[in-house]
PDB file of N, CA and C in Angstrom:
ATOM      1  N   UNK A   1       0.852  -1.189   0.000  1.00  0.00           N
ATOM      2  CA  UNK A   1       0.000   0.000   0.000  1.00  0.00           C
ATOM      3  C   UNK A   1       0.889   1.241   0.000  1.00  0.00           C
ATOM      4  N   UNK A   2       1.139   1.991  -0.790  1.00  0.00           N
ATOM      5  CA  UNK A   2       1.395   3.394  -1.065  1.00  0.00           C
ATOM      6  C   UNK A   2       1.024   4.376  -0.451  1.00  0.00           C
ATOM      7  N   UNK A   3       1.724   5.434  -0.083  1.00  0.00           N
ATOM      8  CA  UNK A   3       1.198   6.772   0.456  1.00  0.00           C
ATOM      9  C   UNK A   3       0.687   7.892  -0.410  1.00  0.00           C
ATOM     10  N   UNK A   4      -0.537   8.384  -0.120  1.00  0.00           N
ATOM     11  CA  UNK A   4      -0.388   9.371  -1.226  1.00  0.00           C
ATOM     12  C   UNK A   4      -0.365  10.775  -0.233  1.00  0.00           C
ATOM     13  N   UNK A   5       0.486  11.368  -0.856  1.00  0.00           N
ATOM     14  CA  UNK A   5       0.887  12.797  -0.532  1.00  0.00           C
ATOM     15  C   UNK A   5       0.459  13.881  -1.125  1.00  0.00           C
ATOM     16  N   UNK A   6      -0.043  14.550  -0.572  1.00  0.00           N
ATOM     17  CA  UNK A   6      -0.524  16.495  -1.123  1.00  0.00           C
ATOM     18  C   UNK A   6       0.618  17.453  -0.283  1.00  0.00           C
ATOM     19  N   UNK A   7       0.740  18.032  -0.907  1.00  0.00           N
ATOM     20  CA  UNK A   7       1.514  19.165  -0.768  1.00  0.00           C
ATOM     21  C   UNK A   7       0.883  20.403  -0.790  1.00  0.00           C
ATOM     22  N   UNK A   8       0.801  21.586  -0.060  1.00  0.00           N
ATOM     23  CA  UNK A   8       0.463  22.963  -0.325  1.00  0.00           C
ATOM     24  C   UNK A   8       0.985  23.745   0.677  1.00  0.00           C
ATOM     25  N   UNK A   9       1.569  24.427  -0.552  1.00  0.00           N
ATOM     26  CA  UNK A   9       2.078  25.541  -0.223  1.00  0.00           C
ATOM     27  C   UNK A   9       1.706  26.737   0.175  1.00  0.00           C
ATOM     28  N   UNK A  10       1.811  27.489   0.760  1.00  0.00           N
ATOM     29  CA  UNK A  10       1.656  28.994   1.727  1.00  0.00           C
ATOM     30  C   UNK A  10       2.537  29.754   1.478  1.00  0.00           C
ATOM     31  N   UNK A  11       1.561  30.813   0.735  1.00  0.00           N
ATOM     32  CA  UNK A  11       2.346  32.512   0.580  1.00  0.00           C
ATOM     33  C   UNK A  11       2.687  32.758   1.930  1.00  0.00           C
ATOM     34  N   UNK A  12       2.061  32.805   2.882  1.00  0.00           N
ATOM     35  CA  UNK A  12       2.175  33.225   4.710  1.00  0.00           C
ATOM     36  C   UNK A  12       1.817  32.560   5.618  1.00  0.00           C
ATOM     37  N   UNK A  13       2.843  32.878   6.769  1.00  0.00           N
ATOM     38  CA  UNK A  13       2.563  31.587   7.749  1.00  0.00           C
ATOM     39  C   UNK A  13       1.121  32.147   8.666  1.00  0.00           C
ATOM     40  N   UNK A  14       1.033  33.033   8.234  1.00  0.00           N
ATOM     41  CA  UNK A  14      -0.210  33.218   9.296  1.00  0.00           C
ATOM     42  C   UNK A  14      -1.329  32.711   8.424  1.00  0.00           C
ATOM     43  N   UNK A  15      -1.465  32.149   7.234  1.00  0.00           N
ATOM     44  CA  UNK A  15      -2.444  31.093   6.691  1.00  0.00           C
ATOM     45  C   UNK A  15      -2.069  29.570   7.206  1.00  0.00           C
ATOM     46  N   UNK A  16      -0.999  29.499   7.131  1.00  0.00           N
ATOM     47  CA  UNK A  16      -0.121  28.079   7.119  1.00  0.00           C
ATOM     48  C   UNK A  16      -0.962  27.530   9.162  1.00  0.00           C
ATOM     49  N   UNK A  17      -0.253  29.206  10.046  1.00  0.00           N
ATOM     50  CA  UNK A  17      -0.674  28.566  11.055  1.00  0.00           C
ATOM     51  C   UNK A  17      -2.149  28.691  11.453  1.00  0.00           C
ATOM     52  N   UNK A  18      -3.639  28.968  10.333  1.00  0.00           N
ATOM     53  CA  UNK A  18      -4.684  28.632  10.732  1.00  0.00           C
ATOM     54  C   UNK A  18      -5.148  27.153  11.116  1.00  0.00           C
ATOM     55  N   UNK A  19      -4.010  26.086   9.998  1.00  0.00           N
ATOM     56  CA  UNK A  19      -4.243  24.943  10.485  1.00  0.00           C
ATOM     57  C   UNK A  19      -4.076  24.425  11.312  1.00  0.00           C
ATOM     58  N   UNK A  20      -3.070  25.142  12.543  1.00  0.00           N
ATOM     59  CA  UNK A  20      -2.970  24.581  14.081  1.00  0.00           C
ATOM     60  C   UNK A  20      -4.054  24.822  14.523  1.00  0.00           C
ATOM     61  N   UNK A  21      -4.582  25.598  14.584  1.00  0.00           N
ATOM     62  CA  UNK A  21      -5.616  26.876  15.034  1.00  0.00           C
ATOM     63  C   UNK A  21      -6.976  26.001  15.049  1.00  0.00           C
ATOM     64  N   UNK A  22      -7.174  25.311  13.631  1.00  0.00           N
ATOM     65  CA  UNK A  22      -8.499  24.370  13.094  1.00  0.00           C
ATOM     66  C   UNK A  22      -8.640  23.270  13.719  1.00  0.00           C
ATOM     67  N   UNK A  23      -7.018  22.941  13.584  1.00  0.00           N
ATOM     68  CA  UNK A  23      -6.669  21.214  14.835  1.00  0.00           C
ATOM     69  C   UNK A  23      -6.877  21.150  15.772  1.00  0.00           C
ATOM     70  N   UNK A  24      -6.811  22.352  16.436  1.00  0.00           N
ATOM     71  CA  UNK A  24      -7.029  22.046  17.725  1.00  0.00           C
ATOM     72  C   UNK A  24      -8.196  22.659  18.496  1.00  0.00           C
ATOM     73  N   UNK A  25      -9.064  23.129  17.292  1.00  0.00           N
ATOM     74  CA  UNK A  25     -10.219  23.339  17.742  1.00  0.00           C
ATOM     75  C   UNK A  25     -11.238  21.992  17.343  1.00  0.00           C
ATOM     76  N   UNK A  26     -10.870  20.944  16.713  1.00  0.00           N
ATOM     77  CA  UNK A  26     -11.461  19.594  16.519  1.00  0.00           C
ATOM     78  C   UNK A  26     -12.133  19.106  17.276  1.00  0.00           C
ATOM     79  N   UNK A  27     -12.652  18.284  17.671  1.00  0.00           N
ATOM     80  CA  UNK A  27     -12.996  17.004  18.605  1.00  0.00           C
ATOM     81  C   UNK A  27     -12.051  16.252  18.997  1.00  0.00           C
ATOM     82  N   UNK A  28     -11.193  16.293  18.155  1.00  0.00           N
ATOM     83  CA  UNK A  28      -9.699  15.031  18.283  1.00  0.00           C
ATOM     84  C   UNK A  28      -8.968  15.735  19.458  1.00  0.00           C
ATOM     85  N   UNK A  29      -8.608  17.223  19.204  1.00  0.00           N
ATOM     86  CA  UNK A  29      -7.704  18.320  19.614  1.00  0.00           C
ATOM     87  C   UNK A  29      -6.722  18.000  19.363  1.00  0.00           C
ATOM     88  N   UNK A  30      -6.270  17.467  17.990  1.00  0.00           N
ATOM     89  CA  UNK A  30      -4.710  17.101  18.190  1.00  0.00           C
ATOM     90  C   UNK A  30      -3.853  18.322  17.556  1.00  0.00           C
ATOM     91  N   UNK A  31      -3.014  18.796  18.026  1.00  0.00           N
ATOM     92  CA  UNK A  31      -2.555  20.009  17.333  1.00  0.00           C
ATOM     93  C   UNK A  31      -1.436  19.502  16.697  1.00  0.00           C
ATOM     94  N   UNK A  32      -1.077  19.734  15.390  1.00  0.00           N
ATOM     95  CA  UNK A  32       0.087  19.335  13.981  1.00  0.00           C
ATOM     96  C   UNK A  32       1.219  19.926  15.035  1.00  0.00           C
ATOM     97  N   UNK A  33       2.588  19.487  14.500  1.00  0.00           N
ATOM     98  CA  UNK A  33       3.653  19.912  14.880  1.00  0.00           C
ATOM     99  C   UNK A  33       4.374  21.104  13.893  1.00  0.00           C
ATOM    100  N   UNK A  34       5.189  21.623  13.909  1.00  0.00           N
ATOM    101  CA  UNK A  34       5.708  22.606  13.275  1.00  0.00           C
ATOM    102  C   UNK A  34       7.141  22.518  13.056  1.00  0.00           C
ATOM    103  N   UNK A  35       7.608  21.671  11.809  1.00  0.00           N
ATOM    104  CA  UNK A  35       9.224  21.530  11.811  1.00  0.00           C
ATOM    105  C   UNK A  35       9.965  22.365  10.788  1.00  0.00           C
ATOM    106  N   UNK A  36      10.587  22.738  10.772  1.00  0.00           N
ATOM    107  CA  UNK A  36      11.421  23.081  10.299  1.00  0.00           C
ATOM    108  C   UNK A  36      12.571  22.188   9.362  1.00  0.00           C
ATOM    109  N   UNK A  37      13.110  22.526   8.403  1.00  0.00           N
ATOM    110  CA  UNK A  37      14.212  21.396   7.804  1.00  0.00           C
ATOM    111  C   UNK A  37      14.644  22.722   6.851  1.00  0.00           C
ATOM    112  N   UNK A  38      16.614  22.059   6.036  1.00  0.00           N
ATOM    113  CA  UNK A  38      16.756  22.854   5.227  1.00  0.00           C
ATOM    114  C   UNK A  38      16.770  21.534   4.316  1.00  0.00           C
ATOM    115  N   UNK A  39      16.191  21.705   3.200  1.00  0.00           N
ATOM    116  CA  UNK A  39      15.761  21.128   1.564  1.00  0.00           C
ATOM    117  C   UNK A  39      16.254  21.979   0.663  1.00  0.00           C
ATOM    118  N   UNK A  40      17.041  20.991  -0.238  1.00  0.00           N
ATOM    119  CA  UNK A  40      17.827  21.792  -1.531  1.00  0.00           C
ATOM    120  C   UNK A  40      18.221  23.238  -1.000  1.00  0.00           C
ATOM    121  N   UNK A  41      19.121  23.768  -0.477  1.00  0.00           N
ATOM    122  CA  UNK A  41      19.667  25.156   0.220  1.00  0.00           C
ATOM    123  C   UNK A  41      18.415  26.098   0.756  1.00  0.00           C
ATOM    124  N   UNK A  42      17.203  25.333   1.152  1.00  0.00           N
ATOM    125  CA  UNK A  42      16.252  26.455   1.271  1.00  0.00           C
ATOM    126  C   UNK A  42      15.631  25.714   2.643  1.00  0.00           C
ATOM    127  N   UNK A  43      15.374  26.925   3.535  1.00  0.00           N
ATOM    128  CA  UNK A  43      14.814  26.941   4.564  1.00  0.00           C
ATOM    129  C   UNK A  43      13.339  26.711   4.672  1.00  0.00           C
ATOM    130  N   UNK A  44      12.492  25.464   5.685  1.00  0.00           N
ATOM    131  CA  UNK A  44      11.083  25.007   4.943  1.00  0.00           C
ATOM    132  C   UNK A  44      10.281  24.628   6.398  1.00  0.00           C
ATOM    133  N   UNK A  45       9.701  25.634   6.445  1.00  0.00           N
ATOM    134  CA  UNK A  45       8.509  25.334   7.564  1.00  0.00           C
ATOM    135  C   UNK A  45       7.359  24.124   7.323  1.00  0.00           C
ATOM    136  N   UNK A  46       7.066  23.143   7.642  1.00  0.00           N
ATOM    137  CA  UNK A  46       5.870  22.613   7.805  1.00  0.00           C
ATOM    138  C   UNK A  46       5.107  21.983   8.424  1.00  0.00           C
ATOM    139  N   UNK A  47       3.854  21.340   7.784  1.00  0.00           N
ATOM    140  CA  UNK A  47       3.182  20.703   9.093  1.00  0.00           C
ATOM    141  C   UNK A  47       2.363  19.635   8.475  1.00  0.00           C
ATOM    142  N   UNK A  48       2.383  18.556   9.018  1.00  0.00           N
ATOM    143  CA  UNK A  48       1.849  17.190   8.653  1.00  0.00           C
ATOM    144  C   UNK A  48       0.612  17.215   8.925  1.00  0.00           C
ATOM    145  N   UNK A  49      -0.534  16.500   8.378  1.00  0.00           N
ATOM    146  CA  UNK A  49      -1.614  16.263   8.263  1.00  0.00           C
ATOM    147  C   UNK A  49      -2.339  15.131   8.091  1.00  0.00           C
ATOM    148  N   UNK A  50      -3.368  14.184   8.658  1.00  0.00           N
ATOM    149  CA  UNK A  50      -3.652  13.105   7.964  1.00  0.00           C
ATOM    150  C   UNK A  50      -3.360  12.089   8.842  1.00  0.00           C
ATOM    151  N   UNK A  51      -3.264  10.929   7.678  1.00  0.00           N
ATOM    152  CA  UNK A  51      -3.007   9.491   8.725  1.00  0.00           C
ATOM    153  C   UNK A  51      -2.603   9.087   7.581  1.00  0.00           C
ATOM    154  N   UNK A  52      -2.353   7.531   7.984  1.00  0.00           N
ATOM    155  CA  UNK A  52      -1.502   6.865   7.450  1.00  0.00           C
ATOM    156  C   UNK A  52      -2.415   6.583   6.239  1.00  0.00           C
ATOM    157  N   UNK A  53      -1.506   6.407   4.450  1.00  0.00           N
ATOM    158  CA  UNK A  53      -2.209   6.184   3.676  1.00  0.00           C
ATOM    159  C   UNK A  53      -2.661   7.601   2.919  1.00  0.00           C
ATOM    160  N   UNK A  54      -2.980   8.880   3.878  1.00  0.00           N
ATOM    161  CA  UNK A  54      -3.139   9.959   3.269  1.00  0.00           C
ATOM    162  C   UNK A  54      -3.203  11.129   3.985  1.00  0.00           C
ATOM    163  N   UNK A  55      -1.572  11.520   3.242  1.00  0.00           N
ATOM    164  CA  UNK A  55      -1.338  12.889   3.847  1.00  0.00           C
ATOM    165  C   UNK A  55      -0.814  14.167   3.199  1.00  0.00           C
ATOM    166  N   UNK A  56      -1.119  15.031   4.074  1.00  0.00           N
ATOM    167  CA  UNK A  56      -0.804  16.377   3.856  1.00  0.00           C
ATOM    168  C   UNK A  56       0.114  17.762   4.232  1.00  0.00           C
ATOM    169  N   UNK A  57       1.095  17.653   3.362  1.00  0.00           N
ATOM    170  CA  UNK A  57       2.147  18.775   4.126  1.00  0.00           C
ATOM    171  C   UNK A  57       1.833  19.830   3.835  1.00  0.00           C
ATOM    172  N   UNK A  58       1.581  20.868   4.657  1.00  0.00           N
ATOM    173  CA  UNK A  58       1.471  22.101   4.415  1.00  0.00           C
ATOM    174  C   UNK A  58       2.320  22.684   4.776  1.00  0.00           C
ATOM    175  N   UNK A  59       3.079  23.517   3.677  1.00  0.00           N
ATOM    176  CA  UNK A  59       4.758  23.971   3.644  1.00  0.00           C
ATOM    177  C   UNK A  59       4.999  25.111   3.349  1.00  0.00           C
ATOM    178  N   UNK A  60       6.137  26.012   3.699  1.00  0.00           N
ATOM    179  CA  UNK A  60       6.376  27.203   2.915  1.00  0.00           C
ATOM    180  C   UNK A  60       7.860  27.524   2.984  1.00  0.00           C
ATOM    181  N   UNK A  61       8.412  28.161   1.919  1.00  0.00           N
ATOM    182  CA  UNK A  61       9.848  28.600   2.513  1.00  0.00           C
ATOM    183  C   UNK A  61      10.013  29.970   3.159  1.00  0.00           C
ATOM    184  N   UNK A  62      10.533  30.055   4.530  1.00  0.00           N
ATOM    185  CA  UNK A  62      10.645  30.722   5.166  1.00  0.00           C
ATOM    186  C   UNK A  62      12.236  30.715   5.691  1.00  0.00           C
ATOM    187  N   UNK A  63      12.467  31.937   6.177  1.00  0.00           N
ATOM    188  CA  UNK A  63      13.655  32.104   6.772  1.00  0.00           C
ATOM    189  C   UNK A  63      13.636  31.318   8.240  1.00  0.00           C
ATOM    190  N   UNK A  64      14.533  30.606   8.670  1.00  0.00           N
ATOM    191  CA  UNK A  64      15.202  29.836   9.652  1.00  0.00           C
ATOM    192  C   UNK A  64      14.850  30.817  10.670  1.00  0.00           C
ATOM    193  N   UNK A  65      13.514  30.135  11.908  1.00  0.00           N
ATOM    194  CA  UNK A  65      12.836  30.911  13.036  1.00  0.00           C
ATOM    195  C   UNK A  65      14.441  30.983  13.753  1.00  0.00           C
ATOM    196  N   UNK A  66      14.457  32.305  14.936  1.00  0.00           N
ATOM    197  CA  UNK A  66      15.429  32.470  15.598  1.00  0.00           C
ATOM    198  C   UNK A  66      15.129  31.557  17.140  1.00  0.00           C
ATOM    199  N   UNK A  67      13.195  31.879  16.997  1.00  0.00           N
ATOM    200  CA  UNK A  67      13.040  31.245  18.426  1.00  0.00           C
ATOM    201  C   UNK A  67      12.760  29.735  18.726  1.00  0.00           C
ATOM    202  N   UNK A  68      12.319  29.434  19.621  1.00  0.00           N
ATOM    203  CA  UNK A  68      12.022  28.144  19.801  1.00  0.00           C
ATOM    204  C   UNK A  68      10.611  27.932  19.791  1.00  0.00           C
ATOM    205  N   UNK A  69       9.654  28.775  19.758  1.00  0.00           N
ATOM    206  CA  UNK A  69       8.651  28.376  19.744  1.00  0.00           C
ATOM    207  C   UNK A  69       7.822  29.455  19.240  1.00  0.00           C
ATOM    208  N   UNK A  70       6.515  29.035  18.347  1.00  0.00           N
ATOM    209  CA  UNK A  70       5.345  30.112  18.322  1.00  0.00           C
ATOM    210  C   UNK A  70       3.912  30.583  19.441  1.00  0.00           C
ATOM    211  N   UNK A  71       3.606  31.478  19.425  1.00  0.00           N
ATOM    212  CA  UNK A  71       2.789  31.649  20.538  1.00  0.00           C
ATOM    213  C   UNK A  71       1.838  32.186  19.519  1.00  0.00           C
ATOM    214  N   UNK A  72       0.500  31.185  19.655  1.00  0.00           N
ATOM    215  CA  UNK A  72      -0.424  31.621  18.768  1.00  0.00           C
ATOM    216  C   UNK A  72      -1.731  31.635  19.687  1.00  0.00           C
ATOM    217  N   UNK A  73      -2.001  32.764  19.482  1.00  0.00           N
ATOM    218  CA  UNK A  73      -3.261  33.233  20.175  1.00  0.00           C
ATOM    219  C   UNK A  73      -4.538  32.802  19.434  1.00  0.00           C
ATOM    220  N   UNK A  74      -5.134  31.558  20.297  1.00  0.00           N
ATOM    221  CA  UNK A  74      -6.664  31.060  20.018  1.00  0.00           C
ATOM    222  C   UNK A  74      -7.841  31.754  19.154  1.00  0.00           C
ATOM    223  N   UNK A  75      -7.448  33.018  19.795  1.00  0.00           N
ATOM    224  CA  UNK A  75      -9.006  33.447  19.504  1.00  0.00           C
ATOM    225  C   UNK A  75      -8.662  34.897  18.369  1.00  0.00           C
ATOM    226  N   UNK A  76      -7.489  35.098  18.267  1.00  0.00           N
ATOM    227  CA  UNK A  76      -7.006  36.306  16.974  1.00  0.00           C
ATOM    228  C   UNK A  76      -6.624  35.501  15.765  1.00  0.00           C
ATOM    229  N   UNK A  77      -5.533  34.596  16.372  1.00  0.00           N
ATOM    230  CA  UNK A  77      -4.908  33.884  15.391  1.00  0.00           C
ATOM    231  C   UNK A  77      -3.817  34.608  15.031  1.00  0.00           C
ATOM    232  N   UNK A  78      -3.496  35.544  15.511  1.00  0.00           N
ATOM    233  CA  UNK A  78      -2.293  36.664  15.712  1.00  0.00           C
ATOM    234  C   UNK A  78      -1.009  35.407  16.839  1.00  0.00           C
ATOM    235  N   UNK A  79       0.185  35.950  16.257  1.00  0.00           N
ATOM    236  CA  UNK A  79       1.064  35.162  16.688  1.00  0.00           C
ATOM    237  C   UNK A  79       2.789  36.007  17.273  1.00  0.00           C
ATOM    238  N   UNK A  80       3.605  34.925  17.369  1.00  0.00           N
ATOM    239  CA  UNK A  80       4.916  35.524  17.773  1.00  0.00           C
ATOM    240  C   UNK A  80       5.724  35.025  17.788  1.00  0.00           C
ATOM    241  N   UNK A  81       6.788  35.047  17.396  1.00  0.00           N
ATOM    242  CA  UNK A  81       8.248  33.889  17.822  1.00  0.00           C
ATOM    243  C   UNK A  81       8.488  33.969  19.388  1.00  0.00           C
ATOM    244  N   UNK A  82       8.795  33.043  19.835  1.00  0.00           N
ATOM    245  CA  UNK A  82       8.896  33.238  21.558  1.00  0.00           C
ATOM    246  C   UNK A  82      10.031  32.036  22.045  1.00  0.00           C
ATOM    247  N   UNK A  83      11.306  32.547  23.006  1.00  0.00           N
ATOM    248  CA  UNK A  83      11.880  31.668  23.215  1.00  0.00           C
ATOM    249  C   UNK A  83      11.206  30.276  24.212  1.00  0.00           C
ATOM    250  N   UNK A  84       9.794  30.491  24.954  1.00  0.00           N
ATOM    251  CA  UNK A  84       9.494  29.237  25.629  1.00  0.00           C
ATOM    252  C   UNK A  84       8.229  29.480  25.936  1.00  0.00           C
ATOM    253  N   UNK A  85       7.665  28.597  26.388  1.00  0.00           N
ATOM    254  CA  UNK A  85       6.448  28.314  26.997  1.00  0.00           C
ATOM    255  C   UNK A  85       6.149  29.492  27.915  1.00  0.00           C
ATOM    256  N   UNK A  86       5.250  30.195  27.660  1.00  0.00           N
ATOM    257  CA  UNK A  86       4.276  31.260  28.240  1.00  0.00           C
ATOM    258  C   UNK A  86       3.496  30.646  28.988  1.00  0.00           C
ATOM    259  N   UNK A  87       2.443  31.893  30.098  1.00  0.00           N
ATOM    260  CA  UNK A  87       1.180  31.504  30.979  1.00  0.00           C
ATOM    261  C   UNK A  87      -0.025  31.520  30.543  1.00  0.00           C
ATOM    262  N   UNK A  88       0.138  32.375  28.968  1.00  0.00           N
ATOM    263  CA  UNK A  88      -1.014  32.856  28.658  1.00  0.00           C
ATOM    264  C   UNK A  88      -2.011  31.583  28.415  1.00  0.00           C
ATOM    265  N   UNK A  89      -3.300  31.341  29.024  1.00  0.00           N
ATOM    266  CA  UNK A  89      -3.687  30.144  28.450  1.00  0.00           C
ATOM    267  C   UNK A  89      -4.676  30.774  27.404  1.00  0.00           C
ATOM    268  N   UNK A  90      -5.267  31.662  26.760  1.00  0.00           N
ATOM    269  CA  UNK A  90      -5.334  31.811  25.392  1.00  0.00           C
ATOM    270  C   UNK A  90      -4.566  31.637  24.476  1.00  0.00           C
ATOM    271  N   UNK A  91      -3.377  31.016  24.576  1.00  0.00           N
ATOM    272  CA  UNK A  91      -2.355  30.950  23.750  1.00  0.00           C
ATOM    273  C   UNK A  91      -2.131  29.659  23.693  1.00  0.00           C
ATOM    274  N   UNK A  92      -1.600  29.030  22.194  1.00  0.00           N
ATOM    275  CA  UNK A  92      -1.019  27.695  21.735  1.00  0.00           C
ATOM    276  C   UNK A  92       0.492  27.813  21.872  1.00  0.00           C
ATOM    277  N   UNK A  93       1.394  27.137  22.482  1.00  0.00           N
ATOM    278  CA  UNK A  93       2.532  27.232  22.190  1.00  0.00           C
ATOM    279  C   UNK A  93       3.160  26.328  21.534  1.00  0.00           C
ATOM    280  N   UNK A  94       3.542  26.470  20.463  1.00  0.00           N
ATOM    281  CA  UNK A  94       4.057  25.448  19.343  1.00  0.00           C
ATOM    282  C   UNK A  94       5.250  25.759  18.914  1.00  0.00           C
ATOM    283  N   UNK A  95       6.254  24.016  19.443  1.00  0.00           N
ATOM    284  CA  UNK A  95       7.288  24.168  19.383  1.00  0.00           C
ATOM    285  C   UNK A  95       7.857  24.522  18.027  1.00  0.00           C
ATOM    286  N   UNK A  96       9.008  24.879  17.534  1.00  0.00           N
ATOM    287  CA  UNK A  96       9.336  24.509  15.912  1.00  0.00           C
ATOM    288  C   UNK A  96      10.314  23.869  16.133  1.00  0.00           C
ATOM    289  N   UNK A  97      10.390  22.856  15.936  1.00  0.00           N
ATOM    290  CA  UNK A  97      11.213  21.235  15.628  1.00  0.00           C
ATOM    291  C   UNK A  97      11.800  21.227  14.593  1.00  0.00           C
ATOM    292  N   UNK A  98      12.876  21.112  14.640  1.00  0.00           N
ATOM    293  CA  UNK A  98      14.036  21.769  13.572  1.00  0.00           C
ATOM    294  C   UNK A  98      14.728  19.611  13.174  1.00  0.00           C
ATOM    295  N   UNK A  99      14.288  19.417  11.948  1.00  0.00           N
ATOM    296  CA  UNK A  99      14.931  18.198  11.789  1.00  0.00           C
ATOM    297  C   UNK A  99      16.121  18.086  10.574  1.00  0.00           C
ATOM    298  N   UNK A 100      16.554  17.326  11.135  1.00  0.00           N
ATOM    299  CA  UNK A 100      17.798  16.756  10.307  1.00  0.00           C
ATOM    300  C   UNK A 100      17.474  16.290   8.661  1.00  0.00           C
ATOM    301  N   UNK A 101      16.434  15.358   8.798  1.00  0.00           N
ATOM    302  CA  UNK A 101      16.498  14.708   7.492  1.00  0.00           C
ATOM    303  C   UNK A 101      15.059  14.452   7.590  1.00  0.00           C
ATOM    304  N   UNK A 102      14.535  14.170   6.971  1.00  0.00           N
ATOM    305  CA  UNK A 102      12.638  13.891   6.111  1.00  0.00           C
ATOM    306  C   UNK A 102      12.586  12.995   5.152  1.00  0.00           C
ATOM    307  N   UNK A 103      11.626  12.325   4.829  1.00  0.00           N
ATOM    308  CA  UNK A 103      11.376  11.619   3.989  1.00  0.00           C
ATOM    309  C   UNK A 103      10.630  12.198   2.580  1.00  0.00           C
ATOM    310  N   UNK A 104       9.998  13.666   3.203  1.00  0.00           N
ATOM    311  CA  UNK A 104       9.386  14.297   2.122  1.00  0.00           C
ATOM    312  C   UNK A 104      10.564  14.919   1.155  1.00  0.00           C
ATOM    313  N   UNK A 105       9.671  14.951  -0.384  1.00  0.00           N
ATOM    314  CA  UNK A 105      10.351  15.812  -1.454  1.00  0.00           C
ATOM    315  C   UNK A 105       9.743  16.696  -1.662  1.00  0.00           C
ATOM    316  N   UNK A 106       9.592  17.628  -0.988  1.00  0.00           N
ATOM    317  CA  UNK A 106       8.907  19.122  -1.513  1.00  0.00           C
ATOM    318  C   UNK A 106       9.146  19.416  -2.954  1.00  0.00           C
ATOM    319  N   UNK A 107       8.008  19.761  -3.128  1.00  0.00           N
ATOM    320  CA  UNK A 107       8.086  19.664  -5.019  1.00  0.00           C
ATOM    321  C   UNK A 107       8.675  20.927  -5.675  1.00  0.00           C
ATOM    322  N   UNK A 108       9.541  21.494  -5.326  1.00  0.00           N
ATOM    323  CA  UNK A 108      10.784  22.892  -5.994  1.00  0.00           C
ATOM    324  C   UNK A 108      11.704  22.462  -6.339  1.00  0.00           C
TER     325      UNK A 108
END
């Protein structure tokens, strides 16, 4: 059995991060992770989607975050680079997970 993969891409991460935003307003609540990788000399934010059998990266190239984490506010959807975990509990804090190597081929 084969995977099938979608890819989409994002002009801006503040579209990119509505999909944390959607996840974890679910029933499931599972909120996507947010990694980071460099692919072919280019710096690549994304976020997995789906289950096994069929999935979805939603990707963009972005410049290499300085912080460790995003702080995305629930109810604006307005956000921030932030070095750690905040009190705010209107706020998502989502790490960015910076990996070595992927199995994905971003299609550029």
């Amino acid at each position: 059995m084969s995977n099938e993969i979608s890819y989409l891409k994002y002009e801006d991460l503040t579209d990119m991060l509505k999909v944390i935003l959607y996840s974890s307003q679910s029933m499931l609540g599972v909120i996507p992770m947010l990694y980071h990788i460099k692919h072919n000399n280019r710096d690549i934010l994304f976020i997995q989607t789906g289950t096994v059998g069929a999935v979805t990266v939603h990707y963009m190239v972005e410049n290499k975050p300085a912080m460790k984490f995003i702080q995305l506010k629930r109810l604006t959807g307005d956000y921030s680079f932030v070095d750690s975990i905040g009190t705010d509990t209107q706020s998502i804090y989502v790490p960015v997970l910076k990996l070595e190597k992927s199995s994905f081929d971003f299609p550029f």
